[in-house]
Protein backbone atom coordinates (compact mmCIF):
# COMPACT_ATOMS: atom_id res chain seq x y z
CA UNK A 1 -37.67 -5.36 35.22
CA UNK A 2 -35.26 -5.43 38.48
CA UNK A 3 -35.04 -8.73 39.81
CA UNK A 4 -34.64 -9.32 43.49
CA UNK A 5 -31.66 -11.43 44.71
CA UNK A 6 -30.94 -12.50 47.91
CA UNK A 7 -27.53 -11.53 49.94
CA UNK A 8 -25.31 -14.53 49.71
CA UNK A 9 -22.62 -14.58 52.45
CA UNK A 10 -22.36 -13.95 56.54
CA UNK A 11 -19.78 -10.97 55.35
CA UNK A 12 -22.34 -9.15 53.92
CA UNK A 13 -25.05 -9.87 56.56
CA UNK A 14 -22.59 -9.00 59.27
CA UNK A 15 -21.39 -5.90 57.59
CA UNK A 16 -25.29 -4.41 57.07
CA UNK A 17 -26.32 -4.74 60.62
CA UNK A 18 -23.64 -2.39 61.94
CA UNK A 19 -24.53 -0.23 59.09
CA UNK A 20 -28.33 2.58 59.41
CA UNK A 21 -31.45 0.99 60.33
CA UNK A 22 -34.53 2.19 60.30
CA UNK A 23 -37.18 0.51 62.74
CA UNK A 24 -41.50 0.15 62.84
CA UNK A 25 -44.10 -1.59 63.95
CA UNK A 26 -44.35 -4.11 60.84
CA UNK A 27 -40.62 -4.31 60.09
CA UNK A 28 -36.70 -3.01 60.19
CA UNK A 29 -34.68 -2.86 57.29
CA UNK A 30 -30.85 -2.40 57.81
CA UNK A 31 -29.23 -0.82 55.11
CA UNK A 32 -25.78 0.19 53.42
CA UNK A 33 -23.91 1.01 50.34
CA UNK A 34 -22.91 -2.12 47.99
CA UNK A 35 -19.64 -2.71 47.75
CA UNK A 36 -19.38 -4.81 44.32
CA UNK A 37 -20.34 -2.49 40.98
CA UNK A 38 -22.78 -5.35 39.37
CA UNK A 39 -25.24 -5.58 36.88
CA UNK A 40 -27.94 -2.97 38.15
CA UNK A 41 -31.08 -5.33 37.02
CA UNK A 42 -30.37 -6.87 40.43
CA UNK A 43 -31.67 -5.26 43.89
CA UNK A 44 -29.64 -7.28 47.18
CA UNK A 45 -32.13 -7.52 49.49
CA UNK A 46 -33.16 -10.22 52.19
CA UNK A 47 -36.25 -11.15 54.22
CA UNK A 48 -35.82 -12.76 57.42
CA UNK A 49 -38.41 -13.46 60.11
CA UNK A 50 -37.46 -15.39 63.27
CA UNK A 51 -38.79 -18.34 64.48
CA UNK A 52 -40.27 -16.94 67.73
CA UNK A 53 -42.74 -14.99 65.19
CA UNK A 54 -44.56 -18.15 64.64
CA UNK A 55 -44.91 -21.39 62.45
CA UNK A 56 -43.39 -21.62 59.44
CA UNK A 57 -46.53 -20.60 57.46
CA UNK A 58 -47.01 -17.06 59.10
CA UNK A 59 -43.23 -16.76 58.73
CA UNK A 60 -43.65 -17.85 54.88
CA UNK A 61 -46.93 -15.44 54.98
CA UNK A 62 -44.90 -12.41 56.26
CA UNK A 63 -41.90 -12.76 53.88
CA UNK A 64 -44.68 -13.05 50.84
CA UNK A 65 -46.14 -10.02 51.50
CA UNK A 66 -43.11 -7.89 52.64
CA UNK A 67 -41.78 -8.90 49.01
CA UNK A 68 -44.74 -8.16 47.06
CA UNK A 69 -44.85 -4.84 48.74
CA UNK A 70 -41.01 -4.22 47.92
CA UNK A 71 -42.03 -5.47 43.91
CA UNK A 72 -44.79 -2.97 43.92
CA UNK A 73 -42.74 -0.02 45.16
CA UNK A 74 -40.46 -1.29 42.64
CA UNK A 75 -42.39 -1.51 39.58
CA UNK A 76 -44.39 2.40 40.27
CA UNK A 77 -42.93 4.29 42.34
CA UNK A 78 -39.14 3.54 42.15
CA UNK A 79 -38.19 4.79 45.30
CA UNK A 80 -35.62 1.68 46.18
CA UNK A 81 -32.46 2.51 45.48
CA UNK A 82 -30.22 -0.48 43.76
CA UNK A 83 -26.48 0.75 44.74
CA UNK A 84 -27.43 -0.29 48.47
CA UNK A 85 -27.75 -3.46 49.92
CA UNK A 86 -31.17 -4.87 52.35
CA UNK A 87 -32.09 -6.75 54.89
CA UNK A 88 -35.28 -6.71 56.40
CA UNK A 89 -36.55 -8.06 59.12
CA UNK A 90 -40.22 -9.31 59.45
CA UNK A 91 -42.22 -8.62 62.88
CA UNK A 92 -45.64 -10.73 64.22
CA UNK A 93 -47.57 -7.60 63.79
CA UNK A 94 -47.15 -7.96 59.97
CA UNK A 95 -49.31 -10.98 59.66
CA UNK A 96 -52.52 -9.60 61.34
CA UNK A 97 -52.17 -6.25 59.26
CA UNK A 98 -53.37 -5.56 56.18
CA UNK A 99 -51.52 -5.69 52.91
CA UNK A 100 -52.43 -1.57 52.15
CA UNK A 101 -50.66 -0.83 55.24
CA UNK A 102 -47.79 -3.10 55.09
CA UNK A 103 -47.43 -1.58 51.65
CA UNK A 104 -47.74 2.38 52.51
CA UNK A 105 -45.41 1.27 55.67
CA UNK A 106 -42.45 0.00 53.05
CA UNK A 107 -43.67 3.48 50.56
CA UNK A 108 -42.63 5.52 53.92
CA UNK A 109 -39.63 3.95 55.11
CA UNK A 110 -38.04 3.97 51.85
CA UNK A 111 -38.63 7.24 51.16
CA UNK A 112 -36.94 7.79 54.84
CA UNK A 113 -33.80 6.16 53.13
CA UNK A 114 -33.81 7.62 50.31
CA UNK A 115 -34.25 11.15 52.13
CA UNK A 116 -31.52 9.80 54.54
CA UNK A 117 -29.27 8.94 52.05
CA UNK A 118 -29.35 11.86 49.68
């Protein structure tokens, strides 16, 4: 089971948004190439949703389900790849949406990086 661990300092932040991005209606997700060889049980990835998006419940409700889609893609389909570091970023449009969506959306976009990447 790969755990999911938050990025822990500005560095890294700073250094993955001037790295690739890939943009859609639900979310971006910047992306780049870890830097550390760690344990590879871990994935780095972050959620963030600004505060113009809404209260701190549909922020809280956006980051849930962006993370349960990343677990899901995760656990079957194993299309994330664990040598690179995420951050994704949460849009309003992801609250009203439904979970399936949100879910195929992350499938896609991962499969973009992966394709991008290889």
């Amino acid at each position: 089971m790969i755990k999911l661990k938050n990025l822990e300092s500005d560095f890294q932040f700073k250094r993955l948004l001037g790295q690739q991005k890939i943009h859609t209606d639900y979310f971006s997700i910047y992306f780049g190439k870890n830097l550390k060889k760690e344990n590879n049980k871990k994935l780095n990835i972050s959620f963030i949703i600004k505060k113009k998006v809404g209260n701190a419940v549909i922020r809280n409700k956006i980051k849930r389900r962006l993370r349960s889609a990343v677990r899901k893609n995760l656990k079957s389909k194993k299309l994330i790849d664990i040598n690179y570091s995420y951050v994704v970023f949460g849009r309003s449009k992801a609250f009203v949406e439904k979970y399936s969506i949100i879910s195929d959306e992350i499938d896609k976009t991962f499969f973009k990086i992966n394709q991008i990447n290889n």
